[in-house]
Protein backbone atom coordinates (compact mmCIF):
# COMPACT_ATOMS: atom_id res chain seq x y z
CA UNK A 1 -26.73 15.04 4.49
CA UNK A 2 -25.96 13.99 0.76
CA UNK A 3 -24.17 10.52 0.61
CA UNK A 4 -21.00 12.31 -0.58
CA UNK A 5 -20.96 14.38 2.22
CA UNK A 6 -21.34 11.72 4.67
CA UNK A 7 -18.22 9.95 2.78
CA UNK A 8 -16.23 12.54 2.68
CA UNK A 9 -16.76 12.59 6.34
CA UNK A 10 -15.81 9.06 6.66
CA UNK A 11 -12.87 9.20 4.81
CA UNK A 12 -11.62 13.05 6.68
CA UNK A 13 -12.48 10.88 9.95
CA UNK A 14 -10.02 8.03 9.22
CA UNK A 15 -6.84 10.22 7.62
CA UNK A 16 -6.98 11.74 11.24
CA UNK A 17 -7.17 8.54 12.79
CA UNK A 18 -4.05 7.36 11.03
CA UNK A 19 -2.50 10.32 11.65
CA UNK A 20 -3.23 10.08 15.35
CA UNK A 21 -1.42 6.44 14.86
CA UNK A 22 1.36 7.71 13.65
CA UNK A 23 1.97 11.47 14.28
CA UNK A 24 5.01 11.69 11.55
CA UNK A 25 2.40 10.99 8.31
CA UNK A 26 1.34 14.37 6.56
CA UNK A 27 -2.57 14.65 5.91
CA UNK A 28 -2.23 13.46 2.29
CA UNK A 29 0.06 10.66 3.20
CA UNK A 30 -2.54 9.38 5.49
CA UNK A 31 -4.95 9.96 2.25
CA UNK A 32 -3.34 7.90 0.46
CA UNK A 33 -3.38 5.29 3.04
CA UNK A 34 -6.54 5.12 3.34
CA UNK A 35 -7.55 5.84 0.10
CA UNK A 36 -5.65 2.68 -0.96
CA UNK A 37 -7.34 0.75 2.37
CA UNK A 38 -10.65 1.68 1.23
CA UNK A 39 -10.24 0.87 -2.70
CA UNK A 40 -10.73 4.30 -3.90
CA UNK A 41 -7.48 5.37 -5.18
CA UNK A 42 -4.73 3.96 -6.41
CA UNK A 43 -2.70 5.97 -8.11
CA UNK A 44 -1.25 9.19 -8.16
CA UNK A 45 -3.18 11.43 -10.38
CA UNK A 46 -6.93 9.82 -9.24
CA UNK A 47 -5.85 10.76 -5.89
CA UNK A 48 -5.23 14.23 -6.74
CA UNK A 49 -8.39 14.52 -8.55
CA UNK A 50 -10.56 13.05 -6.55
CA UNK A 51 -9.33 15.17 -3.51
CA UNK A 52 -8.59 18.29 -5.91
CA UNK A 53 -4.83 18.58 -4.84
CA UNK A 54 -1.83 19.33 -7.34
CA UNK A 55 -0.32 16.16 -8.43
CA UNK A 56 2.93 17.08 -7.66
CA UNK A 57 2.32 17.38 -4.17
CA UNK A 58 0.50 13.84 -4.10
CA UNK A 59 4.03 12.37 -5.82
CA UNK A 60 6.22 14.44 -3.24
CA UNK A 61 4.02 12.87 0.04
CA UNK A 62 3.84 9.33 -1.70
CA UNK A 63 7.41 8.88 -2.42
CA UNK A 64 8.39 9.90 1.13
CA UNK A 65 5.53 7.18 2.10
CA UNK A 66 7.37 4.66 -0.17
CA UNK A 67 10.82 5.53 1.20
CA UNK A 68 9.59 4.27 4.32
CA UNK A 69 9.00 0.96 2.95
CA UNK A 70 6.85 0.15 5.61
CA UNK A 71 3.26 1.02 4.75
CA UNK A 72 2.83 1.56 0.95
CA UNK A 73 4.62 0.08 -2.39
CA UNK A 74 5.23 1.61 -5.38
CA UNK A 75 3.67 -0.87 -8.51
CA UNK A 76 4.07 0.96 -11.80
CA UNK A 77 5.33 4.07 -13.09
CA UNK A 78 4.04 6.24 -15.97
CA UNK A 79 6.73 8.32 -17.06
CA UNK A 80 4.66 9.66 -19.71
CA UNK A 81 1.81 10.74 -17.24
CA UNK A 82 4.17 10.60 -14.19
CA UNK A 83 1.38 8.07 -12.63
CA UNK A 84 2.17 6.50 -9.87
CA UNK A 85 0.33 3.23 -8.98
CA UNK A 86 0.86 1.91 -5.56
CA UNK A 87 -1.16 -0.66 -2.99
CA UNK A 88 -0.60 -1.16 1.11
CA UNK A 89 2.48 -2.89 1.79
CA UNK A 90 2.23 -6.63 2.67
CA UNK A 91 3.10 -6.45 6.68
């Protein structure tokens, strides 16, 4: 197995996990979760490339995420690029 593979693994591994922890996250708001836990993504548009996804689907899920105030922040917006930086919320 490439090293890729085995991280892509990893990371498809712990978006079910988190989703298992809390059954009302969709699978890309558990992506970005993790994604932000594991220093990979964080913003908007990287997270949609990296995982190949529209970007408008990544801003739907992540502003539902930040609505819940509880788990992720929003940072910065682009409204040029309609980037959205965020980090894990400070529990």
């Amino acid at each position: 197995m490439s090293n890729e593979a085995i991280g892509a693994d990893r990371f498809l591994a712990l978006v079910a996990a988190a989703q298992d922890r809390d059954i009302g996250l969709t699978s890309i708001q558990a992506g970005l979760l993790v994604a932000a836990e594991l220093g990979i993504a964080s913003d908007s548009r990287s997270f949609a490339r990296m995982l190949g996804i529209g970007h408008a689907l990544v801003l739907r899920d992540l502003s539902g995420l930040a609505e819940r105030g509880d788990m992720l922040e929003i940072v910065k917006r682009d409204p040029r690029t309609m980037r959205v930086h965020y980090k894990l919320a400070v529990l």
